[in-house]
Protein backbone atom coordinates (compact mmCIF):
# COMPACT_ATOMS: atom_id res chain seq x y z
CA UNK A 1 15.08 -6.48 -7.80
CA UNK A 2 17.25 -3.84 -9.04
CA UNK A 3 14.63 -1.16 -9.17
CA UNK A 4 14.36 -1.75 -5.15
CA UNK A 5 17.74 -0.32 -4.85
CA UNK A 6 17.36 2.62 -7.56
CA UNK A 7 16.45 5.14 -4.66
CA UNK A 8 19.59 4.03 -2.20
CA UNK A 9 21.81 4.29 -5.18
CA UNK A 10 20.97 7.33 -7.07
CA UNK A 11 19.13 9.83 -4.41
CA UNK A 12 19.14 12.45 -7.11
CA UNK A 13 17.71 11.25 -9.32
CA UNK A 14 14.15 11.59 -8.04
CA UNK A 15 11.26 13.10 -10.63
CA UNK A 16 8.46 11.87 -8.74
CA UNK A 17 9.09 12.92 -4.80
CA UNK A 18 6.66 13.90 -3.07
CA UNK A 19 7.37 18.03 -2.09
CA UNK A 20 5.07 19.19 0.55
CA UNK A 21 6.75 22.51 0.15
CA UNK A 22 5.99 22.69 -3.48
CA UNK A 23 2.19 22.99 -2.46
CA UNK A 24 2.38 26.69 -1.60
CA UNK A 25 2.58 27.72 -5.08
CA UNK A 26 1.07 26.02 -8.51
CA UNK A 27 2.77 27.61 -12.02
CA UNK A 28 4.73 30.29 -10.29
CA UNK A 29 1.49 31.73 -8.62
CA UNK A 30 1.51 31.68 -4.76
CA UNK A 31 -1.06 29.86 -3.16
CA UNK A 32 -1.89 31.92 -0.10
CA UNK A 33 -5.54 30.28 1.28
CA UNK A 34 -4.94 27.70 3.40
CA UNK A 35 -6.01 24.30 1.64
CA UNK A 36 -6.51 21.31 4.04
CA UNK A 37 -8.57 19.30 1.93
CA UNK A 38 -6.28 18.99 -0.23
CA UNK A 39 -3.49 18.26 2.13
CA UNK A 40 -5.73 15.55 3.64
CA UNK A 41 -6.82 13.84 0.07
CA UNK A 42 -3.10 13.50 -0.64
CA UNK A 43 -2.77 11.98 2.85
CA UNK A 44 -5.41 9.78 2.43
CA UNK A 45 -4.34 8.38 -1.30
CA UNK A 46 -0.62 7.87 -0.58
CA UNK A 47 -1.54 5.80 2.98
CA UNK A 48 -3.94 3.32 1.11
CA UNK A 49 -0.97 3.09 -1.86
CA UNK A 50 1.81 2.79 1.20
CA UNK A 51 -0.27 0.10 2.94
CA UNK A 52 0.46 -3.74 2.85
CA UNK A 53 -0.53 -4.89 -0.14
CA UNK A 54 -3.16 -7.48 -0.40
CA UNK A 55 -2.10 -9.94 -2.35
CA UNK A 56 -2.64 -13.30 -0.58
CA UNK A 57 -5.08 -15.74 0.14
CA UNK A 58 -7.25 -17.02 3.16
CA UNK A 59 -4.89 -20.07 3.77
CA UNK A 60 -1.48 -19.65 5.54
CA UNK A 61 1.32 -21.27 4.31
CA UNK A 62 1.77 -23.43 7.52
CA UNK A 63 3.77 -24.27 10.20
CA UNK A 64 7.30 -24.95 8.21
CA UNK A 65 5.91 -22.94 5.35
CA UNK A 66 7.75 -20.16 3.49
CA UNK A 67 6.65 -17.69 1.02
CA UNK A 68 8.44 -15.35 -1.33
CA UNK A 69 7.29 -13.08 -4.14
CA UNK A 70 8.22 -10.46 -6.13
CA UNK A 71 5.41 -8.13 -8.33
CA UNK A 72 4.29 -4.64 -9.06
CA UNK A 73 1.47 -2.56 -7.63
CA UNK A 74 -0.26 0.25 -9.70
CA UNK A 75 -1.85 2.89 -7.52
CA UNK A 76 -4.37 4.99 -9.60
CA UNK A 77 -4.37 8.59 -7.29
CA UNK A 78 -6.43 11.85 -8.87
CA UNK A 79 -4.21 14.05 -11.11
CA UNK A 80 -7.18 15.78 -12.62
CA UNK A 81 -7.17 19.29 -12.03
CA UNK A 82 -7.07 22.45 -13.77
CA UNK A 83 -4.87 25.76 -14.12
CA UNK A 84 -6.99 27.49 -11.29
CA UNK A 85 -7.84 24.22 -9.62
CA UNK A 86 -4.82 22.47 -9.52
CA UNK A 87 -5.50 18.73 -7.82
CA UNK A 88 -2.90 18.02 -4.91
CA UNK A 89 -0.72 15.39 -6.47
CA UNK A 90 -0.22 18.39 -9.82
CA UNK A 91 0.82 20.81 -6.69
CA UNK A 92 3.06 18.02 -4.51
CA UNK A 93 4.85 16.90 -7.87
CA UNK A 94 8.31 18.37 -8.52
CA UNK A 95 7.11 19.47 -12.26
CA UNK A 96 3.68 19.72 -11.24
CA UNK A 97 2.97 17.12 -13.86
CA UNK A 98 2.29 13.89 -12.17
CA UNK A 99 1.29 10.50 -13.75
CA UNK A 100 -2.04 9.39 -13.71
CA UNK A 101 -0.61 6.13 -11.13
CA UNK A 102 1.69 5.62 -8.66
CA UNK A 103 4.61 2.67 -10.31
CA UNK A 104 5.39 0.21 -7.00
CA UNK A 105 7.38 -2.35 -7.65
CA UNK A 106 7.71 -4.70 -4.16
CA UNK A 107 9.34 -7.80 -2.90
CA UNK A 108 7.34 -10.17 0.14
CA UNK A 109 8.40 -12.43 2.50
CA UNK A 110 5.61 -14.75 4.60
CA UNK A 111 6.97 -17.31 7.09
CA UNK A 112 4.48 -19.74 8.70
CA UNK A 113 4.26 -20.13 12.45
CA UNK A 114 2.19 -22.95 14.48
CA UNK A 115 -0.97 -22.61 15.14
CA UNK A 116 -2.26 -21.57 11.71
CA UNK A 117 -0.21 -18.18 12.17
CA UNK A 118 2.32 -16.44 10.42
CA UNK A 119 4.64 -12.98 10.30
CA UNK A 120 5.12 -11.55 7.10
CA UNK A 121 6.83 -8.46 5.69
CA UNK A 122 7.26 -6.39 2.39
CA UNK A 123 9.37 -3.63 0.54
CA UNK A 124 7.69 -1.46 -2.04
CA UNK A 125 9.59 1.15 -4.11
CA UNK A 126 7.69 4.10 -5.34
CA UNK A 127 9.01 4.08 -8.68
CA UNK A 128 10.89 7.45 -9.85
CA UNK A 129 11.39 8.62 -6.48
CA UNK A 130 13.66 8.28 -3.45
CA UNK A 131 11.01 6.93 -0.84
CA UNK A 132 10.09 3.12 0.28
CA UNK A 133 6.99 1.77 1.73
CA UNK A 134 7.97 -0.71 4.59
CA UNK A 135 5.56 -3.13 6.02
CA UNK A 136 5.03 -5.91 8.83
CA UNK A 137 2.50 -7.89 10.09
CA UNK A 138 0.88 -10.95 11.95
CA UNK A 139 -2.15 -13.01 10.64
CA UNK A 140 -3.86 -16.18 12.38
CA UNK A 141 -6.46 -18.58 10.12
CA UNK A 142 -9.80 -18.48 12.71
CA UNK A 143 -10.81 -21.18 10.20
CA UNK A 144 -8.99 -23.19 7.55
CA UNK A 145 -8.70 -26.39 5.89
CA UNK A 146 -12.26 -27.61 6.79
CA UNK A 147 -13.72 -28.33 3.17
CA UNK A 148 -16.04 -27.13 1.82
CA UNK A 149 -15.97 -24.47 4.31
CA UNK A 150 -13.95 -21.78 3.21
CA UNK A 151 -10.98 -20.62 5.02
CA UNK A 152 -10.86 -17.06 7.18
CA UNK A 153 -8.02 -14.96 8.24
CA UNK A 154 -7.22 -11.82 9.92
CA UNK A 155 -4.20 -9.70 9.51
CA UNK A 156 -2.60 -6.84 11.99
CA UNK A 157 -0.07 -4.43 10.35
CA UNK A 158 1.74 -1.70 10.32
CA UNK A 159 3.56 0.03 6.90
CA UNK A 160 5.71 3.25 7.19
CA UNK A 161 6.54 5.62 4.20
CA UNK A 162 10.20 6.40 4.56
CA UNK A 163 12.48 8.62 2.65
CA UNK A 164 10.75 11.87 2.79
CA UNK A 165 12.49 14.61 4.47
CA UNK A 166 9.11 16.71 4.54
CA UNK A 167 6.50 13.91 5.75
CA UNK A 168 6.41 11.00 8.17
CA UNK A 169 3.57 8.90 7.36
CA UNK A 170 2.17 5.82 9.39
CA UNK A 171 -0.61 3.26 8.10
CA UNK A 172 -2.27 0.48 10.95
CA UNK A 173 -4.43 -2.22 8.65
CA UNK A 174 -6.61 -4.37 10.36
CA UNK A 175 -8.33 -6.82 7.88
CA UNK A 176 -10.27 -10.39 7.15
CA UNK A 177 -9.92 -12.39 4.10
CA UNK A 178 -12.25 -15.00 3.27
CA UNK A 179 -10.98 -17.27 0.47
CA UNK A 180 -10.45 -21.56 -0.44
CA UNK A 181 -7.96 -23.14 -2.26
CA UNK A 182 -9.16 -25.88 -4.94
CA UNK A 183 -6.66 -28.44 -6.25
CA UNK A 184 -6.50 -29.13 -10.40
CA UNK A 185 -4.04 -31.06 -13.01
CA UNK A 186 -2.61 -32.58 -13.86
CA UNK A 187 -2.07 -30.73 -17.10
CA UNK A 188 0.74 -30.88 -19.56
CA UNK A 189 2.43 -27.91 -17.43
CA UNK A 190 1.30 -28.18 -14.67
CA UNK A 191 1.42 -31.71 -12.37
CA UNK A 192 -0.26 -30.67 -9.36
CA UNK A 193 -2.03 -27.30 -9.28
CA UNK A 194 -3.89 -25.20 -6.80
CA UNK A 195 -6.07 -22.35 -7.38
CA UNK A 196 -7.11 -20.03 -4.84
CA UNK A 197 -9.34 -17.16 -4.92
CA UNK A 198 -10.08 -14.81 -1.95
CA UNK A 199 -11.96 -11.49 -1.14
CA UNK A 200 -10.24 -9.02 1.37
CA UNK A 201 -12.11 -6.03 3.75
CA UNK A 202 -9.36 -3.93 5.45
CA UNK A 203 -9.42 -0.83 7.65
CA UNK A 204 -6.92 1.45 7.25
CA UNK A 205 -5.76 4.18 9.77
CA UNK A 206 -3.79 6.81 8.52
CA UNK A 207 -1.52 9.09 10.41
CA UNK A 208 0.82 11.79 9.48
CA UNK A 209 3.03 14.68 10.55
CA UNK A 210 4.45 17.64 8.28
CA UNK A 211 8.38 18.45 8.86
CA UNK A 212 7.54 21.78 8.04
CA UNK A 213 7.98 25.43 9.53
CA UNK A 214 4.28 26.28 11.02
CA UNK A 215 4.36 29.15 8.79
CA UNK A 216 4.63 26.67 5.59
CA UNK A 217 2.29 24.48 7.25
CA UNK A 218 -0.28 26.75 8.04
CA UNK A 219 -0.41 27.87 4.23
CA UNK A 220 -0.98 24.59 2.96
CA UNK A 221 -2.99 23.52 5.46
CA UNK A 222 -0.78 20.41 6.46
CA UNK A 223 -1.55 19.10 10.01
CA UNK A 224 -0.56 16.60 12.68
CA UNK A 225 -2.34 13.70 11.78
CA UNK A 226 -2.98 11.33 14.99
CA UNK A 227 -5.17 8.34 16.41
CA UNK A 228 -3.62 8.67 19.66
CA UNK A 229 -3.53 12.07 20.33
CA UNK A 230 -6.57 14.54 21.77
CA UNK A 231 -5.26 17.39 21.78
CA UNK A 232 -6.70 20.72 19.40
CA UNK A 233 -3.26 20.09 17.42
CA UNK A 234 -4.09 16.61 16.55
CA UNK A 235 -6.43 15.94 13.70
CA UNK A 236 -8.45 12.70 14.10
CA UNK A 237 -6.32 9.58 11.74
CA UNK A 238 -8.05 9.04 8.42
CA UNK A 239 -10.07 6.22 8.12
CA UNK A 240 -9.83 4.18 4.56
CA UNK A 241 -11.89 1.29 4.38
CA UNK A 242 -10.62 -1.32 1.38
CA UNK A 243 -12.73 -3.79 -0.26
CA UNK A 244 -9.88 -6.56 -2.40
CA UNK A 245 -9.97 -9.59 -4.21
CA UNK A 246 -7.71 -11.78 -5.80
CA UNK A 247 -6.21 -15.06 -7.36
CA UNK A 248 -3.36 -17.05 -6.85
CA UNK A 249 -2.67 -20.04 -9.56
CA UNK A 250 0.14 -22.48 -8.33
CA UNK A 251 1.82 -24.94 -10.06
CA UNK A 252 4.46 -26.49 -7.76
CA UNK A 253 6.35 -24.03 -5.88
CA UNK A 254 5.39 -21.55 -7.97
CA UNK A 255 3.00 -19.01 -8.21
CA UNK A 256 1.20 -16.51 -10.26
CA UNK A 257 -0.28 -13.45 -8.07
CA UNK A 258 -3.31 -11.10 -9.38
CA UNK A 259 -5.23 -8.84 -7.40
CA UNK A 260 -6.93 -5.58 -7.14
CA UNK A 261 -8.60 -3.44 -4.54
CA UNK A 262 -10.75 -0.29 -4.29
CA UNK A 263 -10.90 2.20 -1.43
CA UNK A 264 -13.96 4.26 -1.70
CA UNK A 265 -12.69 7.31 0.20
CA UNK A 266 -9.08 7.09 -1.90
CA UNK A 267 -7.88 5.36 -4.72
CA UNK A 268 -8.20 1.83 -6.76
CA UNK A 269 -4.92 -0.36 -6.76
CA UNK A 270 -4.12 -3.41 -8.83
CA UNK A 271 -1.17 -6.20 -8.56
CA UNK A 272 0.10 -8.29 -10.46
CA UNK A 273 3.23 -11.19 -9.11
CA UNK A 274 5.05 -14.17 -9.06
CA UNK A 275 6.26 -16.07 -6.53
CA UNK A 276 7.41 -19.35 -4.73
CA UNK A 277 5.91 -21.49 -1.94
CA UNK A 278 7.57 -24.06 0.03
């Protein structure tokens, strides 16, 4: 919990910002060519880290339901690069020397709503620096509790990257989990236990703007990054699809929370939490 408020606290204290501005040169060398690949692989990576995280299964938690949990997300982004080929994480990093994930720790909240529906939200630090991922979003159960059928969900949501005064950065996720929840116990532990795996596709939709002077911008190749925008100035939002899966092991209240996820166009994630249900 107290790694949440590092970044309010202690704003200076901030190894592992994000500098667009840092991309125009790598090792005291200028970087004149303009390089938007590299501008849009950065992009790309940091929306699929910044989205919702998926870690939760098919069922809802019901009508009077609440959820709460606490965990830690690694996101595993590209550092490899060379001296002449620097990758862009080595050129957005302060001291150019990035680790090889980024460090999220995150708190959730899910509250259930009639109708097999609920709202649910979630705060992610990215550890070392002075920025937050925010996220919200709405999910409805098209099918659940008919066993053996498995149960099937869909989620809407929105996350925002906040706390960069060089980037805004947007991510929509529109996803389906298909999961069921098996009862087990009682054990010497455990009285009445519930384990529930699940498997997760998600569509992501990137955007992003630079808050950069177009001379900067131009160098590095950064660019308005839109999905409702036509105009020549707009480049098309990134697409990430994300293929997930997961567990959740429940004993009582509480919970233990392990999942993972792999975005073929971006980076691999993994999760590991605790939480409690009621």
């Amino acid at each position: 919990m107290l790694a949440l408020t590092l970044p309010l606290l202690a704003r200076a204290a901030t190894p592992e910002d994000i500098t667009l501005s840092g991309m125009s040169e790598h090792g005291g060398v200028a970087i004149v060519a303009s390089l938007e690949d590299d501008y849009l692989q950065l992009i790309r990576e940091l929306g699929t880290a910044v989205a919702a995280r998926p870690g939760m299964p098919a069922e809802t938690v019901g009508a009077y339901g609440f959820d709460v949990a606490t965990g830690v997300q690694a996101a595993f982004i590209d550092t490899t690069g060379t001296s002449d080929d620097p990758s862009p994480w080595e050129r957005a990093h302060p001291s150019e020397d990035p680790g090889p994930f980024l460090y999220m720790p995150y708190v959730s909240v899910r509250k259930g709503l009639p109708l097999s529906t609920e709202i649910g939200t979630d705060v992610a630090w990215l550890g070392g620096s002075s920025q937050l991922s925010l996220s919200g979003y709405g999910r409805v159960a098209i099918v659940e509790g008919y066993r053996p059928a498995p149960d099937l969900s869909i989620r809407l949501g929105y996350s925002a990257y906040v706390g960069n005064d060089e980037l805004e950065l947007g991510v929509i996720d529109l996803g389906a989990t298909l999961g069921t929840t098996v009862p087990f116990g009682p054990l010497p532990i455990v009285r009445n236990g519930r384990f529930s795996p699940w498997i997760e596709y998600t569509t992501l939709r990137v955007r992003a703007a630079p808050i950069l002077s177009d001379e900067l911008a131009t160098q590095i190749g950064a660019v308005q990054i839109s999905s409702g925008k036509t105009d020549a100035a707009y480049t098309p939002a990134s697409i990430v699809p994300v293929f997930a899966g997961g567990m959740l092991i429940q004993g009582g209240v509480w919970s233990l929370r392990l999942s993972g996820s792999w975005a073929p166009t971006a980076i691999v994630c993994a999760d590991v939490g605790m939480g409690a249900t009621w």
